[in-house]
Structure formats: C-alpha cells, structure tokens
Protein backbone atom coordinates (compact mmCIF):
# COMPACT_ATOMS: atom_id res chain seq x y z
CA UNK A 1 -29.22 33.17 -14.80
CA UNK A 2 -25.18 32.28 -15.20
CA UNK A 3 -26.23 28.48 -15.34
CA UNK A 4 -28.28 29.29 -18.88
CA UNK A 5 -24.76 30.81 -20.58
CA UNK A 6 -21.97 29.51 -18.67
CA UNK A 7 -20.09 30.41 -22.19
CA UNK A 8 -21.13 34.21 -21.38
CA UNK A 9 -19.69 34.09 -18.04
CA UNK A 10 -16.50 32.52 -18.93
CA UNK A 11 -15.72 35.00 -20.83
CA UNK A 12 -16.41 38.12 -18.45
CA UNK A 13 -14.57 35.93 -16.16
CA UNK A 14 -11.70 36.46 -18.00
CA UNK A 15 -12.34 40.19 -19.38
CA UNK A 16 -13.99 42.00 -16.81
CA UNK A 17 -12.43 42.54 -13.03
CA UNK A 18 -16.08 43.69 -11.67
CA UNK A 19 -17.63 40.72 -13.23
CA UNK A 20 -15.14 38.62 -11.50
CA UNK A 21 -15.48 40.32 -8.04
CA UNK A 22 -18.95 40.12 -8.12
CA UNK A 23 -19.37 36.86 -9.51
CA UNK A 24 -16.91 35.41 -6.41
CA UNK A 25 -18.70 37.65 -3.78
CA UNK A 26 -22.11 36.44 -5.03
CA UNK A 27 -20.64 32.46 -5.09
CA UNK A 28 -19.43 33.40 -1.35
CA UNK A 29 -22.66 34.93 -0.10
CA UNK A 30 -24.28 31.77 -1.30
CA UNK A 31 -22.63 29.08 0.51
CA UNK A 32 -23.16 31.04 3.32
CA UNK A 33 -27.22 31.12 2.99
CA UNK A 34 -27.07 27.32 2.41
CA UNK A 35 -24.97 26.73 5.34
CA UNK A 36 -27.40 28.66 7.45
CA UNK A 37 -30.03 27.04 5.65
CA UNK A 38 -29.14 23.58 5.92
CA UNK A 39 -27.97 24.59 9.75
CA UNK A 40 -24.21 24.41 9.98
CA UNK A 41 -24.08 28.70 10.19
CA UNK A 42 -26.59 29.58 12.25
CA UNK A 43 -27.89 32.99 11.97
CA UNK A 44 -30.55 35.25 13.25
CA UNK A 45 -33.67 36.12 10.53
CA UNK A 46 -32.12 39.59 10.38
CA UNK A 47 -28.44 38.31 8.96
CA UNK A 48 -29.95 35.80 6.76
CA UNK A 49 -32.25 38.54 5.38
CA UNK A 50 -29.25 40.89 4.70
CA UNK A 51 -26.72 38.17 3.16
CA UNK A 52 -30.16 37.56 0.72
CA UNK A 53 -30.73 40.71 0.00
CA UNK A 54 -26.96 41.73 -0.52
CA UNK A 55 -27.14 38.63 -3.26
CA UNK A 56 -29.71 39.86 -4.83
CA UNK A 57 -28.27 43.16 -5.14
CA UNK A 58 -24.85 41.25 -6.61
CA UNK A 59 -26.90 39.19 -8.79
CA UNK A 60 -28.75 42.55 -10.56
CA UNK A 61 -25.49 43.92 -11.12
CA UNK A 62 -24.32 40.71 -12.63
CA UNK A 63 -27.42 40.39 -14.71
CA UNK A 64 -27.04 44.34 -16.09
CA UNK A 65 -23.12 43.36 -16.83
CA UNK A 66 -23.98 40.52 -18.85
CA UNK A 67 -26.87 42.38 -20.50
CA UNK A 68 -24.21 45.04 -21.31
CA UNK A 69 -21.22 43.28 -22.31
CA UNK A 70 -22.02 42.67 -26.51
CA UNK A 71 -20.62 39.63 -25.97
C-alpha cells in the first residue's frame, strides 16, 4: 500500500497531522510484530493478535486518508 506511492505519502507526511500519527503508530506497531515474530519480544497469541489487528485498523484508516486526500 504506502510502498506503491511513496510520492503520495510524502506529501500527507508533510500536510496532514493524522496521516503522520498514524503512519508512525502503524511503523511502531510493526517492528513490534517482527520482533515478536522473529523472537526478540516475546508475546502471548492474544497480544500478538491485538498489536495485528490494531495495524490493520491503522492501516484502513491510512488507506481511506490517502483515498481521500485529491492529491
């Protein structure tokens, strides 16, 4: 999704403050699945499943922000 218009998300880097939260949170939330993943943060199934599904949720409201943006 952001890798296919990095232009896109430069810009609503720049222009949008939700964008930006969002877009940080969503970079956070995914180091931390990988580190659980690879198995330097171990987690129980239950945390991993809510840091996913908090991403996810991040990562539809990123989506709709680009969609809506005109840029």
């Amino acid at each position: 999704m952001f890798e296919s218009e990095p232009e896109k998300v430069e810009q609503l880097l720049q222009s949008n403050d939700e964008f930006k939260t969002l877009y940080n949170e969503h970079r956070q939330l995914e180091k931390r699945v990988l580190a659980a993943e690879n198995g330097t943060a171990p987690m129980s199934d239950e945390a991993m499943n809510n840091l996913k599904r908090e991403k996810l949720r991040i990562k539809d409201r990123l989506t709709q922000l680009m969609d809506t943006s005109g840029l």
